[in-house]
PDB file of N, CA and C in Angstrom:
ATOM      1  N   UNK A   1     -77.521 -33.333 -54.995  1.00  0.00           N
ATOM      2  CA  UNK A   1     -78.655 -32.704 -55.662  1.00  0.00           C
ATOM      3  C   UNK A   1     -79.857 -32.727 -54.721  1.00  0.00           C
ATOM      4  N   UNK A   2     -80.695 -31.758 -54.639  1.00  0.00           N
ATOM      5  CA  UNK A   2     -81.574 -31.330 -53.606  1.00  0.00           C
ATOM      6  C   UNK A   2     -83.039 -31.822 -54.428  1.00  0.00           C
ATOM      7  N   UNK A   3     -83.592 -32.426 -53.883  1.00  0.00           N
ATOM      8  CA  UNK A   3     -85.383 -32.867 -54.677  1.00  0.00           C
ATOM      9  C   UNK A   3     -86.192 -31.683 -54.076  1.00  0.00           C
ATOM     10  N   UNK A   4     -87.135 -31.192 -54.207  1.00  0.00           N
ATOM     11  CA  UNK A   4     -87.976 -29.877 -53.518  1.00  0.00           C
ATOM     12  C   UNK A   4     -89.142 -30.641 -53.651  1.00  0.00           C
ATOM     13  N   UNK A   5     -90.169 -30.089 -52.958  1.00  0.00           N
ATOM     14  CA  UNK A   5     -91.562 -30.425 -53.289  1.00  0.00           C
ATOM     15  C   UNK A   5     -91.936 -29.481 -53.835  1.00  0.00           C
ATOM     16  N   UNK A   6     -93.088 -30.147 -54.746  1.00  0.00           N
ATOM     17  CA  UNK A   6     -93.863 -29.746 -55.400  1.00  0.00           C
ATOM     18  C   UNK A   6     -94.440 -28.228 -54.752  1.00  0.00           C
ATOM     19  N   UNK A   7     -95.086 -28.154 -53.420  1.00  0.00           N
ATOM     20  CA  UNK A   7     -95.324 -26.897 -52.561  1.00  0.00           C
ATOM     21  C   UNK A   7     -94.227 -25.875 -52.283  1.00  0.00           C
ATOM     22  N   UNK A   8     -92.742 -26.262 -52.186  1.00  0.00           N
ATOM     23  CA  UNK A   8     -91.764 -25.245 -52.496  1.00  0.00           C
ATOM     24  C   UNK A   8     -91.392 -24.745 -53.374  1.00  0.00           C
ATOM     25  N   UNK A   9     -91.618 -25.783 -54.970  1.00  0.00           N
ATOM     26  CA  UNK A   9     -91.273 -24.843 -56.326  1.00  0.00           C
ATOM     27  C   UNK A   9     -92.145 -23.934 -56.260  1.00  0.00           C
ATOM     28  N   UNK A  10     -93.532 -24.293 -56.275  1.00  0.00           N
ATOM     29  CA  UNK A  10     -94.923 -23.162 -56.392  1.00  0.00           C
ATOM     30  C   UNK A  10     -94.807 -21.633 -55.592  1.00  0.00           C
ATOM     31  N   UNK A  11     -94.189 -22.217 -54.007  1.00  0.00           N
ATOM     32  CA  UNK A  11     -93.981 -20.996 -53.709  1.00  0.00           C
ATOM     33  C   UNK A  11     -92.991 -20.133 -54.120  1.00  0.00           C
ATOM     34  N   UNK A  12     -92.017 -20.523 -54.124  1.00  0.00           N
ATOM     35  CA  UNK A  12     -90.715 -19.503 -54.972  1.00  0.00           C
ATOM     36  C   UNK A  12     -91.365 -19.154 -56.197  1.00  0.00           C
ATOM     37  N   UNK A  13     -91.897 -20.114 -57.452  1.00  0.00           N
ATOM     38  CA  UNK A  13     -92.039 -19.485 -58.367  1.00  0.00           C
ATOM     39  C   UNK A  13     -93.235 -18.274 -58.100  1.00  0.00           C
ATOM     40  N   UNK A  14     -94.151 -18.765 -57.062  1.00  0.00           N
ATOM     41  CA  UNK A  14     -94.915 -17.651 -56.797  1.00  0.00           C
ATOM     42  C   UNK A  14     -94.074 -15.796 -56.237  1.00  0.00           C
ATOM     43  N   UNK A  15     -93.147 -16.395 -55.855  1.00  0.00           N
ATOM     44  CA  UNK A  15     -92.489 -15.353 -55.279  1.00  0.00           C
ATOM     45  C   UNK A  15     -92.262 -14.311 -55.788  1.00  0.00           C
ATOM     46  N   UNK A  16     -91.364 -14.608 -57.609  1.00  0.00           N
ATOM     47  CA  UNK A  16     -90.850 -14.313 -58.724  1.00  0.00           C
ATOM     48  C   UNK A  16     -92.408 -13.704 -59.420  1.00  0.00           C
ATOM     49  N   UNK A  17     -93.198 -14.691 -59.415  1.00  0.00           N
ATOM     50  CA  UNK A  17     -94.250 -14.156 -60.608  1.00  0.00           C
ATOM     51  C   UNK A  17     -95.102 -12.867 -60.101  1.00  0.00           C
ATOM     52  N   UNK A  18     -95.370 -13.303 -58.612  1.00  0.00           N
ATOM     53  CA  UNK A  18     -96.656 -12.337 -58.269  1.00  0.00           C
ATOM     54  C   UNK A  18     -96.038 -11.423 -57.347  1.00  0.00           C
ATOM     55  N   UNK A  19     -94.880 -11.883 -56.727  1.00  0.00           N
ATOM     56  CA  UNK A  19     -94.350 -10.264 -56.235  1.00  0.00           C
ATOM     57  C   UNK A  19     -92.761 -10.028 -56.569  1.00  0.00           C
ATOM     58  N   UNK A  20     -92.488  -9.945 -57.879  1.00  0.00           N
ATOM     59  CA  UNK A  20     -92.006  -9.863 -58.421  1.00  0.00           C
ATOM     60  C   UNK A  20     -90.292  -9.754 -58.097  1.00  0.00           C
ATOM     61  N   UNK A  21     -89.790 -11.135 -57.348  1.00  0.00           N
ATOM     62  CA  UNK A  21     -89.392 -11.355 -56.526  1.00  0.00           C
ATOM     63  C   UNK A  21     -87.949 -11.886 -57.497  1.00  0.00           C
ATOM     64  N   UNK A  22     -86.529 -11.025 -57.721  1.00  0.00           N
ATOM     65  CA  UNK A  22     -85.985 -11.257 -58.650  1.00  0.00           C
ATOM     66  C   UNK A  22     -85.321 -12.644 -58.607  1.00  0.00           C
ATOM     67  N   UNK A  23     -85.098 -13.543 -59.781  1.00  0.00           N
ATOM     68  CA  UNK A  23     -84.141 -14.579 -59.759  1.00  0.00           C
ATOM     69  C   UNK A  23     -82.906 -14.615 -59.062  1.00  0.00           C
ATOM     70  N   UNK A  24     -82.130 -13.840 -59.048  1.00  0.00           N
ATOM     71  CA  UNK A  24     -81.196 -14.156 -58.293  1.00  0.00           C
ATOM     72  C   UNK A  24     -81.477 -13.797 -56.765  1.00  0.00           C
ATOM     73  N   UNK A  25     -82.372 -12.972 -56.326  1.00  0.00           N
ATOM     74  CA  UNK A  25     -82.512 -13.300 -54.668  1.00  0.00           C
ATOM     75  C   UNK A  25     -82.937 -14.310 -54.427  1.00  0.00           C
ATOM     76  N   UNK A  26     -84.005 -14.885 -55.151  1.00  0.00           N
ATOM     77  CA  UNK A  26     -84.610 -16.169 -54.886  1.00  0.00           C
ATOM     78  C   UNK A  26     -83.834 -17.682 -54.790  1.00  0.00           C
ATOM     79  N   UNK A  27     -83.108 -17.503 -55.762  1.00  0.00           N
ATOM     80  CA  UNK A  27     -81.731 -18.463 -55.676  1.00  0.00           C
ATOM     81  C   UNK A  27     -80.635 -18.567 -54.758  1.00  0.00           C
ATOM     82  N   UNK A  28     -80.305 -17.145 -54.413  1.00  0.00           N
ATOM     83  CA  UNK A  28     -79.418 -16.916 -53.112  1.00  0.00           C
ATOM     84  C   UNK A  28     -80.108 -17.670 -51.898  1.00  0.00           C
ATOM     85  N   UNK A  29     -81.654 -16.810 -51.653  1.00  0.00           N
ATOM     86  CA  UNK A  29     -82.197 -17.089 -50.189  1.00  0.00           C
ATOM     87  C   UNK A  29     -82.268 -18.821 -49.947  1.00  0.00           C
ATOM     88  N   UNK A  30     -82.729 -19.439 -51.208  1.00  0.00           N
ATOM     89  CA  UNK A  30     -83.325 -20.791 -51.061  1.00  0.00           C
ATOM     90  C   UNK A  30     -82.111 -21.628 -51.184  1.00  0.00           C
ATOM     91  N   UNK A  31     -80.722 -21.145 -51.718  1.00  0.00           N
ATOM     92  CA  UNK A  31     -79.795 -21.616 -51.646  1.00  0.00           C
ATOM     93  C   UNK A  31     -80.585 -22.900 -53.188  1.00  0.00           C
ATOM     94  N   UNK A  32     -80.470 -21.813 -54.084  1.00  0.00           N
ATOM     95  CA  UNK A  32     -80.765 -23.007 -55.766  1.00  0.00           C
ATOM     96  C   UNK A  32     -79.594 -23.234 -56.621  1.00  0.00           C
ATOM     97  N   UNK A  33     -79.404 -23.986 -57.268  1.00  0.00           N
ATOM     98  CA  UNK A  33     -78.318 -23.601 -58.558  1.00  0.00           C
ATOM     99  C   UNK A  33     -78.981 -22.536 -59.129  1.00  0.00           C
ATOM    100  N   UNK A  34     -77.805 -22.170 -59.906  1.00  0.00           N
ATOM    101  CA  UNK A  34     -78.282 -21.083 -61.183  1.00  0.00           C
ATOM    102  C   UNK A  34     -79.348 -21.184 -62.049  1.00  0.00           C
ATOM    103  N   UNK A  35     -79.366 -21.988 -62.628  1.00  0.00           N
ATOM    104  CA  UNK A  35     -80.395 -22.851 -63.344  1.00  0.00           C
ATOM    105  C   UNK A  35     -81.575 -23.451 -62.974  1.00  0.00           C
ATOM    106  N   UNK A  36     -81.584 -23.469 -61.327  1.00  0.00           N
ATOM    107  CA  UNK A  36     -82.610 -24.364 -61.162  1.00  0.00           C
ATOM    108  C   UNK A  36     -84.229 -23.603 -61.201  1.00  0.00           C
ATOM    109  N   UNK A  37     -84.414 -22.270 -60.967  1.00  0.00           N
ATOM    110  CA  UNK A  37     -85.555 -21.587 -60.724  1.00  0.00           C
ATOM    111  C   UNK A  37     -86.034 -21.324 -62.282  1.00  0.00           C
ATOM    112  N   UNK A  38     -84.880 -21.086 -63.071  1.00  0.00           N
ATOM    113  CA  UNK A  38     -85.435 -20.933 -64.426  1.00  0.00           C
ATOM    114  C   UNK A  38     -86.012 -22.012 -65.006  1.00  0.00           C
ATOM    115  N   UNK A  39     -85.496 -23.250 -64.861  1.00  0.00           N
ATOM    116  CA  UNK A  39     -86.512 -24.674 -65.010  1.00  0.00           C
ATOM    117  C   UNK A  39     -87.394 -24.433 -64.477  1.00  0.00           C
ATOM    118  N   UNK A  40     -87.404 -24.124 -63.459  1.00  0.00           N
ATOM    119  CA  UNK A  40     -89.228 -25.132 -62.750  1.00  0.00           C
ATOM    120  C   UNK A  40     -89.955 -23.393 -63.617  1.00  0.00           C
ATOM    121  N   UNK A  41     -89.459 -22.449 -63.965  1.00  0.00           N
ATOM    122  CA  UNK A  41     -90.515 -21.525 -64.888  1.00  0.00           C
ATOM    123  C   UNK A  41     -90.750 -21.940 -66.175  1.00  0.00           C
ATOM    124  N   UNK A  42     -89.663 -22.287 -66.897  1.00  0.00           N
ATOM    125  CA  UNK A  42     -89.876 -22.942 -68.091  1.00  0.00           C
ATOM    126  C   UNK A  42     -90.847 -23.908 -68.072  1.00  0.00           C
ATOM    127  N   UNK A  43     -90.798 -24.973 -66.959  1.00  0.00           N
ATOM    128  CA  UNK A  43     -91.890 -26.117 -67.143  1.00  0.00           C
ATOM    129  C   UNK A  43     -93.040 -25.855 -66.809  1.00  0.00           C
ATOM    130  N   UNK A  44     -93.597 -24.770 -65.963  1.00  0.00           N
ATOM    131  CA  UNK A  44     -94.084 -23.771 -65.488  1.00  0.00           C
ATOM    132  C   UNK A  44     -95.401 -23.268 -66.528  1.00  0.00           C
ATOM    133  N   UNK A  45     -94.357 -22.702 -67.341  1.00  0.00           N
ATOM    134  CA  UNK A  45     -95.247 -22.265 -68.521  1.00  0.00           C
ATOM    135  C   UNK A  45     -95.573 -23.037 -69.760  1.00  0.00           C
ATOM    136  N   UNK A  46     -94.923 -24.379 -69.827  1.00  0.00           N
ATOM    137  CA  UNK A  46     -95.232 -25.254 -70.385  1.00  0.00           C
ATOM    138  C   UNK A  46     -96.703 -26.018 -69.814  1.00  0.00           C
ATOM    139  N   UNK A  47     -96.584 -26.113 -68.563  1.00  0.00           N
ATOM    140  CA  UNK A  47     -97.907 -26.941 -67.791  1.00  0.00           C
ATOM    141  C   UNK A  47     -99.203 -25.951 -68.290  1.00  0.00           C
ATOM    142  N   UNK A  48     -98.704 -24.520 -68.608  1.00  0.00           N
ATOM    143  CA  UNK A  48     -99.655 -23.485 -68.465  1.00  0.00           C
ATOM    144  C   UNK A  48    -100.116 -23.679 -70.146  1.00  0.00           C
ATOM    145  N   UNK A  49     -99.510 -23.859 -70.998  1.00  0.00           N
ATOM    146  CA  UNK A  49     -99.870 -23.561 -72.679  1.00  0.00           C
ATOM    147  C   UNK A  49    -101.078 -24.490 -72.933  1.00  0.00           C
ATOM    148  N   UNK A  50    -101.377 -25.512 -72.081  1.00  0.00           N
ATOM    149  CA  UNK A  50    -102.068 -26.284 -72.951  1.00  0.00           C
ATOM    150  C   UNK A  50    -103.903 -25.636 -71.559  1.00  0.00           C
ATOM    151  N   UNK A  51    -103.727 -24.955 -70.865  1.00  0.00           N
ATOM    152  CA  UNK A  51    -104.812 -24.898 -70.105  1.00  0.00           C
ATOM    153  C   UNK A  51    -105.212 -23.060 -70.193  1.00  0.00           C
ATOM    154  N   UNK A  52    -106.322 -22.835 -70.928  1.00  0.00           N
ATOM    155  CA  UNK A  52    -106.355 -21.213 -70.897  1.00  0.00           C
ATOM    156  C   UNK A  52    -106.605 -20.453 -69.778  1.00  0.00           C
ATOM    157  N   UNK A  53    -106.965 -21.529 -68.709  1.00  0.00           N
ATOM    158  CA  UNK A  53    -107.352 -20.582 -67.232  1.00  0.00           C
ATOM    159  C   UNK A  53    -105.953 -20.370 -66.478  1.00  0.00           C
ATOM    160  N   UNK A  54    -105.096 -21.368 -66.585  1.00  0.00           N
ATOM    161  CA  UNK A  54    -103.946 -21.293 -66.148  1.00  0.00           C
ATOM    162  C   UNK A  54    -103.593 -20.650 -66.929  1.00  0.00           C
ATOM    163  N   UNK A  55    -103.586 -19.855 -68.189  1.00  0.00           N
ATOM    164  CA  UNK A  55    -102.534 -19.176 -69.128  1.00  0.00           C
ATOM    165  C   UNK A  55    -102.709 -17.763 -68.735  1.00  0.00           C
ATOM    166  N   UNK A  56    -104.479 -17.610 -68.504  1.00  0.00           N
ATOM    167  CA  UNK A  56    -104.466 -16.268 -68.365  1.00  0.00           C
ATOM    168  C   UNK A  56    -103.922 -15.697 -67.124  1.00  0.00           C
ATOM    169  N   UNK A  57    -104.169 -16.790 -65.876  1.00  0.00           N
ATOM    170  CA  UNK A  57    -103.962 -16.323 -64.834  1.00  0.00           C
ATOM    171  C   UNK A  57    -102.059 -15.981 -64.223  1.00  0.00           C
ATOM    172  N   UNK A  58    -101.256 -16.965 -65.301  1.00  0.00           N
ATOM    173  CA  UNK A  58     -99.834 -16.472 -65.461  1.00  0.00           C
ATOM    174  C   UNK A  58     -99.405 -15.256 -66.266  1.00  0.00           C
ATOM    175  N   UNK A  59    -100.233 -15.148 -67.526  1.00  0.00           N
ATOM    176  CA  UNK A  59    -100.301 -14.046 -67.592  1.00  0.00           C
ATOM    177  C   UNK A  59    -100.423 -12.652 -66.894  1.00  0.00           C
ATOM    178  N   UNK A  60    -101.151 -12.406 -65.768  1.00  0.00           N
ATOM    179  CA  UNK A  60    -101.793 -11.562 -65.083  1.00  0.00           C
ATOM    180  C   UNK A  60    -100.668 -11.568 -64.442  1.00  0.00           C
ATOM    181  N   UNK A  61    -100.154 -12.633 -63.505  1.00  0.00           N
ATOM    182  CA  UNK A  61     -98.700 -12.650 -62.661  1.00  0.00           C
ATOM    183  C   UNK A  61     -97.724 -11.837 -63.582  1.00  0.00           C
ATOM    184  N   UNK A  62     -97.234 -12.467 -64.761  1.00  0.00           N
ATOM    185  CA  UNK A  62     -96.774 -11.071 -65.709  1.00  0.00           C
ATOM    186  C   UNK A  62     -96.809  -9.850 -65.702  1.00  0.00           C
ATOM    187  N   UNK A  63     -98.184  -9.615 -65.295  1.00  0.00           N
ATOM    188  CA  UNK A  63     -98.049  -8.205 -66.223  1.00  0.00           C
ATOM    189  C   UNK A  63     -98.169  -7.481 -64.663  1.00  0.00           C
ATOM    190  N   UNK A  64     -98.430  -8.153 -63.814  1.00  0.00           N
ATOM    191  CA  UNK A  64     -98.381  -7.855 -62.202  1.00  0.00           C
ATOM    192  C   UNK A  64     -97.072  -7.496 -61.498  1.00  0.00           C
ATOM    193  N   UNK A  65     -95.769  -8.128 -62.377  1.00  0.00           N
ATOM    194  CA  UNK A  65     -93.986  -8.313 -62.174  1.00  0.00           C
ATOM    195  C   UNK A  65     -94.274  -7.111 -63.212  1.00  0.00           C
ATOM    196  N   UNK A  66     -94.483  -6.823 -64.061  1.00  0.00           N
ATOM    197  CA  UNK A  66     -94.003  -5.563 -64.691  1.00  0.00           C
ATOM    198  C   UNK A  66     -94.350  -4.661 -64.115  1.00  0.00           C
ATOM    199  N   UNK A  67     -95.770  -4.283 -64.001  1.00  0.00           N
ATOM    200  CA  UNK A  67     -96.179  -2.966 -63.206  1.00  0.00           C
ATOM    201  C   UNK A  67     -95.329  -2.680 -61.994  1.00  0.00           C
ATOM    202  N   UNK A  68     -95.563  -3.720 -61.371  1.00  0.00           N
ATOM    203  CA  UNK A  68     -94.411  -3.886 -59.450  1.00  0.00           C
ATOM    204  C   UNK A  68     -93.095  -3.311 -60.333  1.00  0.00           C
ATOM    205  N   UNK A  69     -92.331  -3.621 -61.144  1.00  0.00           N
ATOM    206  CA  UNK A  69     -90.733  -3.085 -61.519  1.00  0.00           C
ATOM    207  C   UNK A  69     -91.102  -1.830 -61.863  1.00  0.00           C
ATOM    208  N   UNK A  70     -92.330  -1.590 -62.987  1.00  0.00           N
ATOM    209  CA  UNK A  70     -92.266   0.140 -63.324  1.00  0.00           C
ATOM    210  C   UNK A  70     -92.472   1.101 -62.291  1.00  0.00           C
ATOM    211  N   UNK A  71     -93.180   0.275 -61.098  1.00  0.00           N
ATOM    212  CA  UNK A  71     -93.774   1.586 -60.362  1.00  0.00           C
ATOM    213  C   UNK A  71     -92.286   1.686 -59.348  1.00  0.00           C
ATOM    214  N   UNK A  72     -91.217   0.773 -58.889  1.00  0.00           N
ATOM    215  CA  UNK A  72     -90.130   0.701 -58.503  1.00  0.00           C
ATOM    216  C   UNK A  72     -89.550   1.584 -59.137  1.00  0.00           C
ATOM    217  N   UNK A  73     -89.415   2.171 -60.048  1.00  0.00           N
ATOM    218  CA  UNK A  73     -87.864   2.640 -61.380  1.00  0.00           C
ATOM    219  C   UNK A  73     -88.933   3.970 -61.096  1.00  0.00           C
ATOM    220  N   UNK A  74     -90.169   4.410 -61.315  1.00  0.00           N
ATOM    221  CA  UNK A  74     -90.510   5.386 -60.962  1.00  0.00           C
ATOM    222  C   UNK A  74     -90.365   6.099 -59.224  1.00  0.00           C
ATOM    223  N   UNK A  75     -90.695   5.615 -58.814  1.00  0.00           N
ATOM    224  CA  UNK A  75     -90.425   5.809 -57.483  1.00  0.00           C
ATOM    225  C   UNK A  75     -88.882   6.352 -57.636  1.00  0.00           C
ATOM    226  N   UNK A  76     -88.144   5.823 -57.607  1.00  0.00           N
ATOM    227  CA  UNK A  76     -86.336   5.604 -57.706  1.00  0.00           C
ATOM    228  C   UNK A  76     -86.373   6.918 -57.957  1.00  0.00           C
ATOM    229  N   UNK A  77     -86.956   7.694 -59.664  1.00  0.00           N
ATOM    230  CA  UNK A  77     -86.565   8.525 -60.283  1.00  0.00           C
ATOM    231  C   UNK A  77     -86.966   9.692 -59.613  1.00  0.00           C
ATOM    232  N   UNK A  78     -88.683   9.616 -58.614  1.00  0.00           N
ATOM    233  CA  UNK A  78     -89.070  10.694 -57.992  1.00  0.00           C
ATOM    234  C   UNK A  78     -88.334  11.231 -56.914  1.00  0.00           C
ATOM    235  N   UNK A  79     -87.179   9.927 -56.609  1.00  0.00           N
ATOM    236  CA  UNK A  79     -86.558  10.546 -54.882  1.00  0.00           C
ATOM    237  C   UNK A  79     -85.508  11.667 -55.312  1.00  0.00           C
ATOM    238  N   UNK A  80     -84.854  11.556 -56.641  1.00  0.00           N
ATOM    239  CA  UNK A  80     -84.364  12.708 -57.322  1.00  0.00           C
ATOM    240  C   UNK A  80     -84.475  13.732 -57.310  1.00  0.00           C
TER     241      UNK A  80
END
């Protein structure tokens, strides 16, 4: 079993949140279990519920991974 630091979960999960960086590449590249990236998000957003500056600002990473996928699937559809 592999321990990470604290500065390597942040960055992967940063990877995933703000450039919308999918779970399974992130797991491949870093060489994670299956499971392991979805924990450190789960706890992630647990650290985040109880602080509103941290909530909003994961939020924003949210809605930052959606726009990045819609404007992807659009793009896709324009090369058509």
């Amino acid at each position: 079993m592999n321990n990470y630091s604290r500065e390597t979960k942040d960055e992967i999960t940063r990877l995933h949140l703000k450039e919308g960086r999918t779970i399974k590449s992130l797991t491949q590249e870093y060489h994670l279990g299956s499971g392991t990236l979805q924990y450190w998000l789960r706890e992630l957003r647990k650290e985040c519920q109880n602080n509103p500056y941290i909530e909003e600002v994961t939020l924003s990473f949210e809605e930052s991974k959606r726009l990045i996928l819609e404007i992807r699937e659009l793009k896709k559809e324009n090369e058509f």
